[in-house]
PDB file of N, CA and C in Angstrom:
ATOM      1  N   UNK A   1     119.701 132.384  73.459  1.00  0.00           N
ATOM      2  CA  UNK A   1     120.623 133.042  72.560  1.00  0.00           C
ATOM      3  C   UNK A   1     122.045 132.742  73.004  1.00  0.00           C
ATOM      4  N   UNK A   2     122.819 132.907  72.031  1.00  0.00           N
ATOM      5  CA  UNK A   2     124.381 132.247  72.290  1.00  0.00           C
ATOM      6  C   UNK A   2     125.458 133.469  71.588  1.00  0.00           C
ATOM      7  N   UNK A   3     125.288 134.843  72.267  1.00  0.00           N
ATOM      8  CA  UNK A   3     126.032 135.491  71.827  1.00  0.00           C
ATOM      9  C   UNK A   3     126.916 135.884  72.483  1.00  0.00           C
ATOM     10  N   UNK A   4     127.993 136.411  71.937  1.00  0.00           N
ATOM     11  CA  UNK A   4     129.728 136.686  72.787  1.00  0.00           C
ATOM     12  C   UNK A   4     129.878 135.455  73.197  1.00  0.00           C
ATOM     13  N   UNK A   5     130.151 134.015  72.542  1.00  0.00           N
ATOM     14  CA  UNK A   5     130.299 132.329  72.895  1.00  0.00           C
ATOM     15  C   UNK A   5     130.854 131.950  72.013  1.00  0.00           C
ATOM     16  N   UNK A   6     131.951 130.858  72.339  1.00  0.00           N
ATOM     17  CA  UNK A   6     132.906 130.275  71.935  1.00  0.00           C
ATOM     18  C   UNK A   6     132.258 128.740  71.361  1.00  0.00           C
ATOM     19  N   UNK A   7     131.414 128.512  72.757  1.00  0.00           N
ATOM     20  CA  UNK A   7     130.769 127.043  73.030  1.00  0.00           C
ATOM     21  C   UNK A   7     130.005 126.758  71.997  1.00  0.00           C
ATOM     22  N   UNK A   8     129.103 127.071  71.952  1.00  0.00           N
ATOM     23  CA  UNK A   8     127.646 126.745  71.042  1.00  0.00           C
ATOM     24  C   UNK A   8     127.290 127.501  69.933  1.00  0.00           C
ATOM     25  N   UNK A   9     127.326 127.492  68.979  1.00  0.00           N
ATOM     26  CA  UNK A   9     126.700 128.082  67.854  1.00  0.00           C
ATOM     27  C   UNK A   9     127.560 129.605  67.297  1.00  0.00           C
ATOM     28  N   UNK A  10     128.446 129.384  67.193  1.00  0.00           N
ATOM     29  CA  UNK A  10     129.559 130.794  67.013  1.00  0.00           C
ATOM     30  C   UNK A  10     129.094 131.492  65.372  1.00  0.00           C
ATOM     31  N   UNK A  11     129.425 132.723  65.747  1.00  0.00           N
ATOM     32  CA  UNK A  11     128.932 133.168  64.061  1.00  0.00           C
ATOM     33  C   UNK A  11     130.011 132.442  62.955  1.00  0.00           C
ATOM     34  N   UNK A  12     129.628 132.315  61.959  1.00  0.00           N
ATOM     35  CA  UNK A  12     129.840 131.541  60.503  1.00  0.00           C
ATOM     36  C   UNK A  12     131.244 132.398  60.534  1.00  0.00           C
ATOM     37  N   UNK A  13     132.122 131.590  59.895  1.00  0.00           N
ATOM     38  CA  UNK A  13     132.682 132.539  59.346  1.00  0.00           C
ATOM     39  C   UNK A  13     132.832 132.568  57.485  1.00  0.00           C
ATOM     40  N   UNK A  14     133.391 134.000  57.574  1.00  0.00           N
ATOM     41  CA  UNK A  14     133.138 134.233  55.826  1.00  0.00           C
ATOM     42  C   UNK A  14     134.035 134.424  54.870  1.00  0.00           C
ATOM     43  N   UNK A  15     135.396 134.333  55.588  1.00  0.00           N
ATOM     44  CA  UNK A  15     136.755 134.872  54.987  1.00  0.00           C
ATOM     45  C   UNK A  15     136.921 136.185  55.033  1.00  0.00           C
ATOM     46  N   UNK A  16     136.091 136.962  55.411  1.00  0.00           N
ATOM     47  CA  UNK A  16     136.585 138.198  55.747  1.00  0.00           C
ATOM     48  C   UNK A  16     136.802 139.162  56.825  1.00  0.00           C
ATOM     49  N   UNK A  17     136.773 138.136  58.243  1.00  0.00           N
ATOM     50  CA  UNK A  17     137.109 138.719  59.105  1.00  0.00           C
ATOM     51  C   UNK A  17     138.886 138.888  59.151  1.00  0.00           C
ATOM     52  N   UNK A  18     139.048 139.848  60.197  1.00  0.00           N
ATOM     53  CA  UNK A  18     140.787 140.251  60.393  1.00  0.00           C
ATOM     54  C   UNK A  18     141.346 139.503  61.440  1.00  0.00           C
ATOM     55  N   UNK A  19     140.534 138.909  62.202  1.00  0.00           N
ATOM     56  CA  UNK A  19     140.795 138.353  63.877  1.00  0.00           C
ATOM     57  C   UNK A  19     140.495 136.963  63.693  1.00  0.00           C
ATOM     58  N   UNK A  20     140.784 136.325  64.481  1.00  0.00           N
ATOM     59  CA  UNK A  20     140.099 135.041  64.856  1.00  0.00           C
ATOM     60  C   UNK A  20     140.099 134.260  66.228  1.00  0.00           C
ATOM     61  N   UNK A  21     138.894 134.474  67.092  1.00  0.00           N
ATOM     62  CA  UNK A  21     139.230 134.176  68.485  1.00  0.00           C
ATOM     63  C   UNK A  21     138.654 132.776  69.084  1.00  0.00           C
ATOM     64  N   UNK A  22     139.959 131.789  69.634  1.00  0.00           N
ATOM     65  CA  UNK A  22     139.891 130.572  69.329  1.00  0.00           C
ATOM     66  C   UNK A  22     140.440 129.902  70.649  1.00  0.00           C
ATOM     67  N   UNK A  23     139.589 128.631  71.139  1.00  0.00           N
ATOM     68  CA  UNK A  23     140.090 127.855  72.455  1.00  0.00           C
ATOM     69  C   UNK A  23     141.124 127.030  71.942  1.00  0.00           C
ATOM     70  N   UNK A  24     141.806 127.069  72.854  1.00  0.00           N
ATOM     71  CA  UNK A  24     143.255 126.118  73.016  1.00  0.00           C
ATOM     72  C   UNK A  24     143.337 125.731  74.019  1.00  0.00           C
ATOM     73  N   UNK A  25     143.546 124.460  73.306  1.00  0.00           N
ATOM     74  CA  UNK A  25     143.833 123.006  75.203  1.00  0.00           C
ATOM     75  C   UNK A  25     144.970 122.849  74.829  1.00  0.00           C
ATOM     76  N   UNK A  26     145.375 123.687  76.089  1.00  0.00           N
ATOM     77  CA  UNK A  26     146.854 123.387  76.643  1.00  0.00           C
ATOM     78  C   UNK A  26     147.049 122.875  77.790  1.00  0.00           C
ATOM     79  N   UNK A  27     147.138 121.283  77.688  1.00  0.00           N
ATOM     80  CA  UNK A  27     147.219 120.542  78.588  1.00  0.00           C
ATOM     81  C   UNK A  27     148.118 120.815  79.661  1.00  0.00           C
ATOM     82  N   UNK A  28     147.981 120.581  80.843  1.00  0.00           N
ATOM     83  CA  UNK A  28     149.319 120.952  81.780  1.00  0.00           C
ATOM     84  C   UNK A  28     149.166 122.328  82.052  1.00  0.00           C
ATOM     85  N   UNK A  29     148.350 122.868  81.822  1.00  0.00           N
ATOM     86  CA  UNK A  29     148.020 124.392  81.879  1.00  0.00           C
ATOM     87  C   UNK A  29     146.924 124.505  83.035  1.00  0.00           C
ATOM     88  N   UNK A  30     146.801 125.320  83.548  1.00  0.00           N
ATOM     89  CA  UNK A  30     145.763 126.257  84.602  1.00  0.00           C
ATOM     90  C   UNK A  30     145.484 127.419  84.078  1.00  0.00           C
ATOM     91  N   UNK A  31     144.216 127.665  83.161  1.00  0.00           N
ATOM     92  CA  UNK A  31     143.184 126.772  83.082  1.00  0.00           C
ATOM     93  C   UNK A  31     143.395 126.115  81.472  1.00  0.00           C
ATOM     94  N   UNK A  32     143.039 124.953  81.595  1.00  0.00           N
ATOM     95  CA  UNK A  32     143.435 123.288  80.950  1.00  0.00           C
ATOM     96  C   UNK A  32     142.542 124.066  79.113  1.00  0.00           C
ATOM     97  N   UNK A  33     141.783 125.021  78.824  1.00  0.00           N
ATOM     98  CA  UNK A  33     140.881 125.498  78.052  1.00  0.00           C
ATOM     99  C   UNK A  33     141.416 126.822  78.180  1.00  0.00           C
ATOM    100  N   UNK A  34     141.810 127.436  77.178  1.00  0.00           N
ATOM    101  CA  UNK A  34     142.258 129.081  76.967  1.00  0.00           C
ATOM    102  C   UNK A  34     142.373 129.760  76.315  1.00  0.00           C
ATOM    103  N   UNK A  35     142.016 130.898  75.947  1.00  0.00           N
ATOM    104  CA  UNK A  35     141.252 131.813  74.600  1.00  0.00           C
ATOM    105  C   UNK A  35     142.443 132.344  74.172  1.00  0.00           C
ATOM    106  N   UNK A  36     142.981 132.408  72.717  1.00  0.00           N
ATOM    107  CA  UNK A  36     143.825 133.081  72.077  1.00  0.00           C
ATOM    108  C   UNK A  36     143.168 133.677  70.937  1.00  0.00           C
ATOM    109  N   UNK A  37     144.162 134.725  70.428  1.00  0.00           N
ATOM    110  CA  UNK A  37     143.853 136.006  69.361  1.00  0.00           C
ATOM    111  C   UNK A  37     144.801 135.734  68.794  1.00  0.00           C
ATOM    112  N   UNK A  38     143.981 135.838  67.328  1.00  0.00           N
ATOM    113  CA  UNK A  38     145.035 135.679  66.279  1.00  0.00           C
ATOM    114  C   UNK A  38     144.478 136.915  65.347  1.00  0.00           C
ATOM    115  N   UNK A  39     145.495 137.729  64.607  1.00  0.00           N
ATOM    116  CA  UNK A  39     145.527 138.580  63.215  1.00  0.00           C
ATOM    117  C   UNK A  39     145.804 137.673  62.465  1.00  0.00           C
ATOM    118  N   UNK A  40     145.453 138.130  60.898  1.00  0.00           N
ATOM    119  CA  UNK A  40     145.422 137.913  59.748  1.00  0.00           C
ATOM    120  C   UNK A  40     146.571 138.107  59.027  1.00  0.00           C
ATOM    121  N   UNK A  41     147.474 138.682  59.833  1.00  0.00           N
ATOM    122  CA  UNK A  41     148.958 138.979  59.036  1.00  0.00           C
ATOM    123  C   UNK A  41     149.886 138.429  59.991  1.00  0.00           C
ATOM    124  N   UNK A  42     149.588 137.600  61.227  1.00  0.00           N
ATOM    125  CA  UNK A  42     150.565 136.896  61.920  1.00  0.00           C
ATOM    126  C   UNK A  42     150.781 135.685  60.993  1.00  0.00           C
ATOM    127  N   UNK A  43     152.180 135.154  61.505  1.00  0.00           N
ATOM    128  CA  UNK A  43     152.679 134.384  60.832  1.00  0.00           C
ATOM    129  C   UNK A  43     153.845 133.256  61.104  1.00  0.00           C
ATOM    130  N   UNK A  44     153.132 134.035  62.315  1.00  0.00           N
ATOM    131  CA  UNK A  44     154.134 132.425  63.705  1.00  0.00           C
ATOM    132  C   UNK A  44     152.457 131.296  63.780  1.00  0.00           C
ATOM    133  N   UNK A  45     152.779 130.899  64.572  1.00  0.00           N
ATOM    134  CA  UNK A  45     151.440 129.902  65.368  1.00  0.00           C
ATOM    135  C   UNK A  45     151.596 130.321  66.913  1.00  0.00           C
ATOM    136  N   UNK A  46     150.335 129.356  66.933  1.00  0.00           N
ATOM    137  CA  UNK A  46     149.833 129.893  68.325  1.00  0.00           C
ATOM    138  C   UNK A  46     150.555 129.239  69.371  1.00  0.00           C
ATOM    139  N   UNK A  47     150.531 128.953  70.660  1.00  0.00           N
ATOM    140  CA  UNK A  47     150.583 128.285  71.417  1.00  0.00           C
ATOM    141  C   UNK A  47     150.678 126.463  71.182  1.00  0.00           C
ATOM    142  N   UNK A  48     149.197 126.637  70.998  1.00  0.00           N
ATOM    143  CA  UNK A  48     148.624 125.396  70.960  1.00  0.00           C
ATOM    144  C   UNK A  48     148.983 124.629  69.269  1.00  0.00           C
ATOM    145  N   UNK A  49     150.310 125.826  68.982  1.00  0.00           N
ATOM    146  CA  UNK A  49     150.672 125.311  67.247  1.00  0.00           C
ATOM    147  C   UNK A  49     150.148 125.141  65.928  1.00  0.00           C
ATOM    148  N   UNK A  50     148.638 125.941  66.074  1.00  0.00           N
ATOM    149  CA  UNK A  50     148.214 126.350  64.799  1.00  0.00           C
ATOM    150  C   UNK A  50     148.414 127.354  64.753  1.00  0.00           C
ATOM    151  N   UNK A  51     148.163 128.031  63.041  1.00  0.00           N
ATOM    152  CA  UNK A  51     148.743 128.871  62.139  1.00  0.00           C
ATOM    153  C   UNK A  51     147.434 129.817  62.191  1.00  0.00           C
ATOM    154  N   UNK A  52     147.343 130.824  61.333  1.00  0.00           N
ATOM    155  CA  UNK A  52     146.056 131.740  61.099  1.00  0.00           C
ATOM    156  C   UNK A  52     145.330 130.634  59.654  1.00  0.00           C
ATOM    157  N   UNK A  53     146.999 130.101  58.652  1.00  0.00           N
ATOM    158  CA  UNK A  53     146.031 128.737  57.910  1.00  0.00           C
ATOM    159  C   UNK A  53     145.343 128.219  58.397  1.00  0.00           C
ATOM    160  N   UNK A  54     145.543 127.219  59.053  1.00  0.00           N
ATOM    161  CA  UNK A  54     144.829 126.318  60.000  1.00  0.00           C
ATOM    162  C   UNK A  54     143.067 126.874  60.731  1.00  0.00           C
ATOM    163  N   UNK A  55     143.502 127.745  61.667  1.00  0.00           N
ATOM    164  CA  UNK A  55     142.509 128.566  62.317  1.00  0.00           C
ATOM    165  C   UNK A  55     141.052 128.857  61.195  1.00  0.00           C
ATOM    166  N   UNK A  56     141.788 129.634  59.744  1.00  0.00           N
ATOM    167  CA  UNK A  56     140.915 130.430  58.873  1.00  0.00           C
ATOM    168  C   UNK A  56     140.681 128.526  58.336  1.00  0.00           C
ATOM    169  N   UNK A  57     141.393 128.058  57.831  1.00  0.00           N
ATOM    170  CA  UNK A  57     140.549 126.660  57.376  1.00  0.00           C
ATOM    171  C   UNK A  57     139.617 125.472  58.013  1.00  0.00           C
ATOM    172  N   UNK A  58     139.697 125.786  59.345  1.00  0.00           N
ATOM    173  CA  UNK A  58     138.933 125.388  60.211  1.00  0.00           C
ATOM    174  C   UNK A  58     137.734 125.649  60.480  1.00  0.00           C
ATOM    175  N   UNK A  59     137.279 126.921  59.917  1.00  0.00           N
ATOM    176  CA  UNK A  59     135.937 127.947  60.487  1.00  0.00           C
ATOM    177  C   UNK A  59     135.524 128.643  59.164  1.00  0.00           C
ATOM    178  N   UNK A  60     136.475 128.912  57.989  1.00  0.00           N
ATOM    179  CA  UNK A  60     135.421 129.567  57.014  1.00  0.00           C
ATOM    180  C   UNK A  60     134.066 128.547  56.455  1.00  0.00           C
ATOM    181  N   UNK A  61     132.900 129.399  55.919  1.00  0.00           N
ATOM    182  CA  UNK A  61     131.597 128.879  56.038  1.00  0.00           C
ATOM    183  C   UNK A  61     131.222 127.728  56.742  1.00  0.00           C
ATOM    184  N   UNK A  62     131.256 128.305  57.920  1.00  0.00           N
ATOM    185  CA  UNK A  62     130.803 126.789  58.482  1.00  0.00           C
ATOM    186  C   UNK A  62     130.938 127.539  60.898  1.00  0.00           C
ATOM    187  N   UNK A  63     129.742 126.965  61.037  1.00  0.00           N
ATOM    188  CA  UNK A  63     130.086 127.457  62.280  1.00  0.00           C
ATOM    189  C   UNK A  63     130.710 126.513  63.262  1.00  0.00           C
ATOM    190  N   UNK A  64     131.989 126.670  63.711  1.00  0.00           N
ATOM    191  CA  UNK A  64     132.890 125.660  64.913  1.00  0.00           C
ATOM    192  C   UNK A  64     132.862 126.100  65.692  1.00  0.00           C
ATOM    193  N   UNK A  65     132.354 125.444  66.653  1.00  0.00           N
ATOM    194  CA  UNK A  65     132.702 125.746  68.401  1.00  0.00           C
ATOM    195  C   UNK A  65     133.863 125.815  68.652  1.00  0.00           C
ATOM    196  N   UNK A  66     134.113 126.776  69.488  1.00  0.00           N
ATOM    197  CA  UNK A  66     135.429 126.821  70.126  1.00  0.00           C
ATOM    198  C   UNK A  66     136.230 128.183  68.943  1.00  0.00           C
ATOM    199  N   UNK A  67     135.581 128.861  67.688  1.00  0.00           N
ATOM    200  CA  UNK A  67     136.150 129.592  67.080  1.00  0.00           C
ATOM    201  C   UNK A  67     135.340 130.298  66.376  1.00  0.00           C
ATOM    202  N   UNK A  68     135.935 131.829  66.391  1.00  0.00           N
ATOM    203  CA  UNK A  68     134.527 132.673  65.468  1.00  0.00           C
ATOM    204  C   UNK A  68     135.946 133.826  65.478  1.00  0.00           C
ATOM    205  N   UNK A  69     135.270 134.205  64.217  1.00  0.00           N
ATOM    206  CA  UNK A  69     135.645 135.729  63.213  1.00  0.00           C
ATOM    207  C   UNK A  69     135.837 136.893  64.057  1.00  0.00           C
ATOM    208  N   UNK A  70     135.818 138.033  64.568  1.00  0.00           N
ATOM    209  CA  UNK A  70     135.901 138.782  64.644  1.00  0.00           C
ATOM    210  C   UNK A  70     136.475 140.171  64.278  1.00  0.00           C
ATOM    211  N   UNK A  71     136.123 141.361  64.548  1.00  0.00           N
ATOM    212  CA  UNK A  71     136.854 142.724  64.054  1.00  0.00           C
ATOM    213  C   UNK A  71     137.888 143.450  65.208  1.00  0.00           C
ATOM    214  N   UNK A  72     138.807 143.716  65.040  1.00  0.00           N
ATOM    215  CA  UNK A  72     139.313 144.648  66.131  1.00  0.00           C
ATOM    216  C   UNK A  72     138.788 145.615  67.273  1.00  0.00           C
ATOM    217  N   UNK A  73     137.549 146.302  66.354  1.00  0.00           N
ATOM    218  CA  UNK A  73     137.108 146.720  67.578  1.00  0.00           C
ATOM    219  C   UNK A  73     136.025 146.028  68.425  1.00  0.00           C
ATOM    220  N   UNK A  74     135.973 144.810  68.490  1.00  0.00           N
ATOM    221  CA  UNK A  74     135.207 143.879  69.332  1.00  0.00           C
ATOM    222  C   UNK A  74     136.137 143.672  70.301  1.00  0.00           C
ATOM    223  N   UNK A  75     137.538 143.840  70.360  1.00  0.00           N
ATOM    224  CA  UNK A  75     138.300 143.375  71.379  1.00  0.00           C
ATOM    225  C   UNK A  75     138.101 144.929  72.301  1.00  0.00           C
ATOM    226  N   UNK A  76     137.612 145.727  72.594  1.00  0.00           N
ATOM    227  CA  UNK A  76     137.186 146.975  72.730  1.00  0.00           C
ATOM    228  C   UNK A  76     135.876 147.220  73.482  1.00  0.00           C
ATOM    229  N   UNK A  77     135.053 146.075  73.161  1.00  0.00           N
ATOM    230  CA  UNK A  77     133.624 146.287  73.631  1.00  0.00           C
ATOM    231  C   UNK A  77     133.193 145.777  74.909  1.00  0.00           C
ATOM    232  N   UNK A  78     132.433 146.560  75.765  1.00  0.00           N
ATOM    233  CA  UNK A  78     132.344 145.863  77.201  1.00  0.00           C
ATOM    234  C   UNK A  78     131.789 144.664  77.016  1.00  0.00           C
ATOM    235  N   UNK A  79     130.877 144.354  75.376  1.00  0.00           N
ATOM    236  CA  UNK A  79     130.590 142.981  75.814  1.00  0.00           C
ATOM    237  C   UNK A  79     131.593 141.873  75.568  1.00  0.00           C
ATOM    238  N   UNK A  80     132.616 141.877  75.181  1.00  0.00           N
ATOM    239  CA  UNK A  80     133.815 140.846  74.444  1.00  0.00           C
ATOM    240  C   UNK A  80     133.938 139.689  75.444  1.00  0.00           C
ATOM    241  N   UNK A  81     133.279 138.817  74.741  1.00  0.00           N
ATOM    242  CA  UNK A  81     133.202 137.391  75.186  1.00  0.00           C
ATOM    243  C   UNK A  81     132.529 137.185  76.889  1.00  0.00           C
ATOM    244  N   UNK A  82     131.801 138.246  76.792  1.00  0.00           N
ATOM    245  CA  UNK A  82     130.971 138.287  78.188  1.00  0.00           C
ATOM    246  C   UNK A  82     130.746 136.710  78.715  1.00  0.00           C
ATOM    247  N   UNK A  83     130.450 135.730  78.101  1.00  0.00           N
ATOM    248  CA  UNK A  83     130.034 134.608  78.132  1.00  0.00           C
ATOM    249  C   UNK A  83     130.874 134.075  78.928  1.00  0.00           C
ATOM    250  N   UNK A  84     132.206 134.438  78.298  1.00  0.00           N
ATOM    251  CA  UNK A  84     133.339 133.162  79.231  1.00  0.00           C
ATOM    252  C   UNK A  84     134.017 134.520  79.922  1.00  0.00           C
ATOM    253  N   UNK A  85     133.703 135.527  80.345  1.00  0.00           N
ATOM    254  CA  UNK A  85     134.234 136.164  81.351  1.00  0.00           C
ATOM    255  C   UNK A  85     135.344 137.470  80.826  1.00  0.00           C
ATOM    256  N   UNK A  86     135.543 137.555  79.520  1.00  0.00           N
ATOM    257  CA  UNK A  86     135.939 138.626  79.067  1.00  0.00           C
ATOM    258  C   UNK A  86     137.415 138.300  78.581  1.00  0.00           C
ATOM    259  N   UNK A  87     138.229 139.375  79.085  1.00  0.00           N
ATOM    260  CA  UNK A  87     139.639 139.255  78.732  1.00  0.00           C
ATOM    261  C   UNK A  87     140.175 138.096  79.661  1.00  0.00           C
ATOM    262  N   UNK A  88     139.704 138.060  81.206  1.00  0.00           N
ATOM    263  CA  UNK A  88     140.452 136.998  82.017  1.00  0.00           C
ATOM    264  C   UNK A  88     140.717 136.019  81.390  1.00  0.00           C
ATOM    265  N   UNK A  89     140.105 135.270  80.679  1.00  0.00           N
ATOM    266  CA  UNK A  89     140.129 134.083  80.124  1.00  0.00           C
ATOM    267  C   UNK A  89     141.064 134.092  78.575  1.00  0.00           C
ATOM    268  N   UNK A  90     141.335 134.857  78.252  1.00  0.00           N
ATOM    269  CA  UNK A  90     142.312 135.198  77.361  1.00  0.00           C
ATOM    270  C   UNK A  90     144.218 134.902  77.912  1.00  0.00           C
ATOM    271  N   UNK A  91     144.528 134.112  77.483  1.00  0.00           N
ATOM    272  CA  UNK A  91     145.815 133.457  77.402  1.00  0.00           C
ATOM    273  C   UNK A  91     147.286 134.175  76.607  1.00  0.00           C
ATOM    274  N   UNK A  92     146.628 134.146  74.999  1.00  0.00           N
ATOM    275  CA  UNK A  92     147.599 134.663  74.375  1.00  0.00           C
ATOM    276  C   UNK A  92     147.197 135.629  73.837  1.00  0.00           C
ATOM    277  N   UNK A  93     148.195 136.447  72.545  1.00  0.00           N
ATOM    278  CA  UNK A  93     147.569 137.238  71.562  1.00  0.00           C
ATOM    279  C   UNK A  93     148.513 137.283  70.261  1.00  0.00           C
ATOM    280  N   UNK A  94     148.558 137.527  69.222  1.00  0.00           N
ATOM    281  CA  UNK A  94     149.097 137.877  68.434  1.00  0.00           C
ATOM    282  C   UNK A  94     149.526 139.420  68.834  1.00  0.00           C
ATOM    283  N   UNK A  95     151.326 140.104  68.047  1.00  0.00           N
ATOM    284  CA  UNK A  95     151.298 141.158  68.427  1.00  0.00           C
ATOM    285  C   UNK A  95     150.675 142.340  67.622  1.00  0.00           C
ATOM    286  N   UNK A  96     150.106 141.998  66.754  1.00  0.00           N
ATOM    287  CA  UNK A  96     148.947 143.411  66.206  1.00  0.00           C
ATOM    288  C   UNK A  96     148.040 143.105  67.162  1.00  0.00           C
ATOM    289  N   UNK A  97     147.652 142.170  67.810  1.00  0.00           N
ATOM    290  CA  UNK A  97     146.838 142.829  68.495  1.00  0.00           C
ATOM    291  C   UNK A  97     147.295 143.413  69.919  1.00  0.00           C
ATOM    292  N   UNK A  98     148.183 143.226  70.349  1.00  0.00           N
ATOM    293  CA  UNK A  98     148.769 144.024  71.087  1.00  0.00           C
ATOM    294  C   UNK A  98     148.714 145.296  70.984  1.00  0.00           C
ATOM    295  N   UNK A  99     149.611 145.862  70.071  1.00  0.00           N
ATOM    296  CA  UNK A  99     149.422 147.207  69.407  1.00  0.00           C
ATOM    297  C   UNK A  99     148.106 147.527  69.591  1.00  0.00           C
ATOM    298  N   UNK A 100     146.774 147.006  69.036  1.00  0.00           N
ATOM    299  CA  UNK A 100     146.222 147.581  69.033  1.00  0.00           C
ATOM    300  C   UNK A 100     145.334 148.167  70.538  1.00  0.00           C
ATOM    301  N   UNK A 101     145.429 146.922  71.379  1.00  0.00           N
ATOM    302  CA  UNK A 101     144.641 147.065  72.796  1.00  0.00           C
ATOM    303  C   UNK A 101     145.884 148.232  73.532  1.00  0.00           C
ATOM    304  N   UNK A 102     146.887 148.242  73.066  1.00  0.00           N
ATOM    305  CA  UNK A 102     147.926 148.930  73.889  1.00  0.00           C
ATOM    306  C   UNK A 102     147.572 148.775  75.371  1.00  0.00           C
ATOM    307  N   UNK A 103     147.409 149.876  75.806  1.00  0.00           N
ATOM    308  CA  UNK A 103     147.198 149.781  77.762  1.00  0.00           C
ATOM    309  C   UNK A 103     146.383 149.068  77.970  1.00  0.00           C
ATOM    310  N   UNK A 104     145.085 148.940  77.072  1.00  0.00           N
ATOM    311  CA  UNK A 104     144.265 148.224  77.534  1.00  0.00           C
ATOM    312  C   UNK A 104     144.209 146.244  77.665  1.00  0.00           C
ATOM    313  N   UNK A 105     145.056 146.051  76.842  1.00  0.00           N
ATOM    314  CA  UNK A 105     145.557 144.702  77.185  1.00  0.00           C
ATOM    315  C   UNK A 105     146.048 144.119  78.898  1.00  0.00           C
ATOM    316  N   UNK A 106     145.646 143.195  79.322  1.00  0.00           N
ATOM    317  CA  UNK A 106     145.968 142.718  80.629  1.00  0.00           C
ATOM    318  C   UNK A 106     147.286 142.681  80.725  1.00  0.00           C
ATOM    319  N   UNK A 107     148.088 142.971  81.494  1.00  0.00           N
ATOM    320  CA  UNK A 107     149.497 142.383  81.625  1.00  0.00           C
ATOM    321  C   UNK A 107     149.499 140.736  81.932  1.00  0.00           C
ATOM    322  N   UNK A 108     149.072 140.071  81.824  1.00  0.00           N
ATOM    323  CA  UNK A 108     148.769 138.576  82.417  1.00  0.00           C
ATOM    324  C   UNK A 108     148.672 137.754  81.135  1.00  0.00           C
ATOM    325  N   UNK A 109     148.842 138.697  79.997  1.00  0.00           N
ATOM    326  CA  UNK A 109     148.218 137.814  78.723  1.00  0.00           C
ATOM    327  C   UNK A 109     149.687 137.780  77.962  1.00  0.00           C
ATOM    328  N   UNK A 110     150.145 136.523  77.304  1.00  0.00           N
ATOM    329  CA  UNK A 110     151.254 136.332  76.593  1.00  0.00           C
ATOM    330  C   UNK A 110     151.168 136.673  74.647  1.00  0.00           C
ATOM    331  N   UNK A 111     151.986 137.474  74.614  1.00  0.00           N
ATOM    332  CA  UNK A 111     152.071 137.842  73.169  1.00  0.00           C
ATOM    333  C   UNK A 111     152.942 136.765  72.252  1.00  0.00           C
ATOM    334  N   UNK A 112     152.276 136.497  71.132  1.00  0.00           N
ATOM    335  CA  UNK A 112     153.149 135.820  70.318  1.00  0.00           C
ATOM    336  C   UNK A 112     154.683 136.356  69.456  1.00  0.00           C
TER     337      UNK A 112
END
């Protein structure tokens, strides 16, 4: 089974998730592979210079490695991305989702 995974077989997406949690190679970086959060009403880009366009046209019906749908309160759940190690591995975020993790967000993680 390949659940809470980025790698292999990520759930479909359907156009109606609010989130979208997605690897970015940022070269020159430590570590070179790094998980960002995006909302549905951001409207900068990421890091790695895609948009939530981009992201949502990349992954609706259709399952891509390296990107899957999610709800807000999955960023919440002890299992969130158990696979690759949880929040550590989380890089950036959009700032709704900031807001929403409030304290519970790492200080180590960069907001867009």
């Amino acid at each position: 089974m390949f659940l809470h995974s980025l790698e292999e077989f990520p759930h479909t997406g359907c156009g109606c998730f609010r989130i979208i949690i997605f690897k970015m190679d940022l070269s020159g970086h430590v570590p070179s592979q790094s998980i960002g959060i995006m909302d549905r009403k951001y409207e900068g880009s990421a890091p790695d210079g895609r948009t939530w366009k981009d992201l949502y046209y990349n992954q609706t019906g259709k399952q891509t490695p390296g990107s899957t749908g999610a709800t807000f309160t999955y960023l919440k759940s002890p299992k969130f991305l158990k696979a690759h190690g949880g929040w550590e591995q989380v890089l950036w975020v959009s700032p709704n989702i900031a807001d929403f993790m409030g304290d519970g967000l790492p200080n180590t993680i960069s907001i867009g």
